[in-house]
C-alpha atoms as a PDB file:
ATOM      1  CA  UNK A   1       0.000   0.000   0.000  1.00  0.00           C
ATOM      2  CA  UNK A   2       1.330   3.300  -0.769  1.00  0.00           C
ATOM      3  CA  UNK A   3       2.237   5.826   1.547  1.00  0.00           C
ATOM      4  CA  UNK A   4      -0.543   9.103   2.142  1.00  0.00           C
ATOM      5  CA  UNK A   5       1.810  10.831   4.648  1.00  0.00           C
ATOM      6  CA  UNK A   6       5.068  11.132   3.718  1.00  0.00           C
ATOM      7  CA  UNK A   7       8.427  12.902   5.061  1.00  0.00           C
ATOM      8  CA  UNK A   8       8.412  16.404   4.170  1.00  0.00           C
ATOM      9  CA  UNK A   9       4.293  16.973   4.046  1.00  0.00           C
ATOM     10  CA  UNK A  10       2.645  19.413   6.019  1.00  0.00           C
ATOM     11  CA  UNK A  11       0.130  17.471   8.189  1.00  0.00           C
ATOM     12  CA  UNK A  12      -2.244  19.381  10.853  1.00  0.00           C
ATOM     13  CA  UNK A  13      -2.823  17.308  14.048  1.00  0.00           C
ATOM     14  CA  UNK A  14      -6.876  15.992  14.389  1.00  0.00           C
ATOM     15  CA  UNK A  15      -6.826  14.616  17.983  1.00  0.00           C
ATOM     16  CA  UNK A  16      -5.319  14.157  21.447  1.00  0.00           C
ATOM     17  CA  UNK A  17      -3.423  17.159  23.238  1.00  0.00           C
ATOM     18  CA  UNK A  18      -2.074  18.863  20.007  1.00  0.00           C
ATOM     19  CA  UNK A  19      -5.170  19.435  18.345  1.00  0.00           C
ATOM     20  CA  UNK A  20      -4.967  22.365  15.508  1.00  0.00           C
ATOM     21  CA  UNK A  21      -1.154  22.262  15.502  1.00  0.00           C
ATOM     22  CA  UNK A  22       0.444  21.724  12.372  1.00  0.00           C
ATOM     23  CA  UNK A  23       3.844  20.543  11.495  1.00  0.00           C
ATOM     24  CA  UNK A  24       6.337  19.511   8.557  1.00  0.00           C
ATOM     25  CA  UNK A  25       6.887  15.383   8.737  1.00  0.00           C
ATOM     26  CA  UNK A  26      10.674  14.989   9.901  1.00  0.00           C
ATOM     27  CA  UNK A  27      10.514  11.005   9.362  1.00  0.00           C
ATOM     28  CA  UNK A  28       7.815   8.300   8.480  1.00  0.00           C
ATOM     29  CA  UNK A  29       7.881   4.603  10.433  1.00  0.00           C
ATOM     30  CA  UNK A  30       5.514   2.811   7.522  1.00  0.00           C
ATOM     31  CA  UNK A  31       5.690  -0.212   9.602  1.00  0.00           C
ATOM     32  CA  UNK A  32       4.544   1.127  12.688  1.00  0.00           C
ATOM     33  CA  UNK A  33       1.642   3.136  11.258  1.00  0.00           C
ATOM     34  CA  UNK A  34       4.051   6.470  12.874  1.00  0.00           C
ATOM     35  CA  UNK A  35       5.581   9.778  11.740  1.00  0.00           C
ATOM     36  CA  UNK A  36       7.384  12.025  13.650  1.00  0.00           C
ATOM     37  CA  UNK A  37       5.903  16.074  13.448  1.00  0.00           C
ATOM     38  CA  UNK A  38       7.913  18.898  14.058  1.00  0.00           C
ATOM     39  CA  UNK A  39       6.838  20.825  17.085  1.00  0.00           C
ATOM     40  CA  UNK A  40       4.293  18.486  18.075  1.00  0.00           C
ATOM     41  CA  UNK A  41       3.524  15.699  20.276  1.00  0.00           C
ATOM     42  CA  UNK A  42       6.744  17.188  22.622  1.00  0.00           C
ATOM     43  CA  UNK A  43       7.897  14.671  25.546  1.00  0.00           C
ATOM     44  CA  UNK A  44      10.797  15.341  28.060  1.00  0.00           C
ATOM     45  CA  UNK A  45      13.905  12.984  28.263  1.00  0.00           C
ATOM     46  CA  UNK A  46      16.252  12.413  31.167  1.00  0.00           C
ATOM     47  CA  UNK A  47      19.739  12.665  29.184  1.00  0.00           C
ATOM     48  CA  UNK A  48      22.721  11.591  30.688  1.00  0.00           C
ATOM     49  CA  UNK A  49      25.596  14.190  30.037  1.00  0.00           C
ATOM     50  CA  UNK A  50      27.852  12.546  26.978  1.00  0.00           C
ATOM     51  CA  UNK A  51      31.701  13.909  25.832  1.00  0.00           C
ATOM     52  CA  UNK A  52      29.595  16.145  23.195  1.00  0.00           C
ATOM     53  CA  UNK A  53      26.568  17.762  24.834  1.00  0.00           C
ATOM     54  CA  UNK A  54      25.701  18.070  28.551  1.00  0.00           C
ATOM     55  CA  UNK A  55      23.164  16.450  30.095  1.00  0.00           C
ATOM     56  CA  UNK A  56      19.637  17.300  31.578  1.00  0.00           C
ATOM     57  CA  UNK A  57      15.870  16.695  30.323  1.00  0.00           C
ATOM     58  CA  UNK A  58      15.602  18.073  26.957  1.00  0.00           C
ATOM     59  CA  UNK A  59      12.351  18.244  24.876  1.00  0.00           C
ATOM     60  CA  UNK A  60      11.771  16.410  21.574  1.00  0.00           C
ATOM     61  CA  UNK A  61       9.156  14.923  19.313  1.00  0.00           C
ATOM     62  CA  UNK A  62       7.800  11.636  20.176  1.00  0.00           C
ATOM     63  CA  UNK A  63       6.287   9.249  16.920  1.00  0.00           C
ATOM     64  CA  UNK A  64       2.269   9.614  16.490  1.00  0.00           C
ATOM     65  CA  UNK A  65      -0.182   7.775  14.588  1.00  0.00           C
ATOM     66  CA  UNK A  66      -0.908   8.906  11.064  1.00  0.00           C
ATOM     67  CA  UNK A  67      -4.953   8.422  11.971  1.00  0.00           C
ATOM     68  CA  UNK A  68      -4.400  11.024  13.898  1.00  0.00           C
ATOM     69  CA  UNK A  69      -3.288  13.128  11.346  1.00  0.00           C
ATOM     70  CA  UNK A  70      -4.453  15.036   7.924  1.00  0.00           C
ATOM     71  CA  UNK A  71      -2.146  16.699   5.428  1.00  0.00           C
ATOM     72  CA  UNK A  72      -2.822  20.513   4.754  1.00  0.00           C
ATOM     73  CA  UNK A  73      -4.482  20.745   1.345  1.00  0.00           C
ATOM     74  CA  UNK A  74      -1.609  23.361  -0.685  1.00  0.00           C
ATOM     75  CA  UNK A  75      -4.318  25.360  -2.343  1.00  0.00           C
ATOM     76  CA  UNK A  76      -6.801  25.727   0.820  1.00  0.00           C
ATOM     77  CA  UNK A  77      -4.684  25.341   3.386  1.00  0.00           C
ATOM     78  CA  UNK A  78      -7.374  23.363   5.155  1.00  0.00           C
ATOM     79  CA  UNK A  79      -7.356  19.603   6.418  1.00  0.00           C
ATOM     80  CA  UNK A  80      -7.743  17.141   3.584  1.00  0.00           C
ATOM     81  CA  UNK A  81      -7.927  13.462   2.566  1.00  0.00           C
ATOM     82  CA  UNK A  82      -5.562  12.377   0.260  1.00  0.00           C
ATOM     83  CA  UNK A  83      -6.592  10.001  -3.515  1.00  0.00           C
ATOM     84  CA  UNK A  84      -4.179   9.178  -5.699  1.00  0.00           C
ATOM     85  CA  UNK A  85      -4.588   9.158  -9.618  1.00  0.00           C
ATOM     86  CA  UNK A  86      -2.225   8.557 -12.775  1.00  0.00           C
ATOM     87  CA  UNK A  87      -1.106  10.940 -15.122  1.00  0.00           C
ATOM     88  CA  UNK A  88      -0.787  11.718 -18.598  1.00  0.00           C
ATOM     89  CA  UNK A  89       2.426  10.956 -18.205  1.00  0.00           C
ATOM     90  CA  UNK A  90       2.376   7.295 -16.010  1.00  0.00           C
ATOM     91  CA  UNK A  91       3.250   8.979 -13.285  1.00  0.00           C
ATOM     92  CA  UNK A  92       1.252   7.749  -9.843  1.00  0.00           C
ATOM     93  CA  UNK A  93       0.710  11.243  -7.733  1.00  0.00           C
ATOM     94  CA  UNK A  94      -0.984  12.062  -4.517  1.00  0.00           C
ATOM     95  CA  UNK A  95      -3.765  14.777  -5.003  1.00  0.00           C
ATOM     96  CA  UNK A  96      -6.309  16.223  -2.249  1.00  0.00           C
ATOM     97  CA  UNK A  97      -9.605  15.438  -2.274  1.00  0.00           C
ATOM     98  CA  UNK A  98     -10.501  19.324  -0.884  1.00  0.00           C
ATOM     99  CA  UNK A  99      -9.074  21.062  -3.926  1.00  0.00           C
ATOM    100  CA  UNK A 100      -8.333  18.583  -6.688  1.00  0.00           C
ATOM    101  CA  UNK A 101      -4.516  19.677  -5.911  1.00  0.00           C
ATOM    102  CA  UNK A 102      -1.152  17.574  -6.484  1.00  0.00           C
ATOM    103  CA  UNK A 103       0.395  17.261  -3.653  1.00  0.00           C
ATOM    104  CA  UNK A 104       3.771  15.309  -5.161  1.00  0.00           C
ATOM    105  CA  UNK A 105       6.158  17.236  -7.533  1.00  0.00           C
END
């Protein structure tokens, strides 16, 4: 199956404590059903101090579930679902459903 959120999207958060936030997608776990969002879904760590960097708790993104998420249609700028069709061309391209929109280059 292919892929409707992919690295590099902009996705806007549906559910849970980050509701309305949106993000760019720094990496996609297919396997897991996960992508990590930039700015969103924030979780403290307990680091130990290292030769590089000192330690402390530091923030960072934690993985959430791509059900939980919807890209941001390009042209609208509003949540959308994602289709997929094939061009003149061959090509297979995500569009949105709001707008009619390519998403892919």
């Amino acid at each position: 199956m292919a892929a409707k959120i992919k690295k590099g999207d902009r996705v806007i958060v549906l559910t849970g404590k980050d509701k309305g936030k949106t993000g760019e997608v720094l990496a996609s776990f297919p396997d897991e059903n996960k992508v990590l969002v930039q700015g969103v879904n924030m979780v403290k760590r307990h680091q130990r101090a290292t030769g590089t960097d000192a330690g402390g708790i530091i923030e960072k993104e934690a993985k959430i579930n791509v059900s939980n998420l919807a890209i941001v249609d390009p042209k609208e700028n509003k949540p959308t679902r994602v289709g997929f069709k094939t061009l003149d061309d061959g090509r297979k391209v995500r569009f949105a459903k709001l707008s009619g929109e390519v998403i892919d280059n």
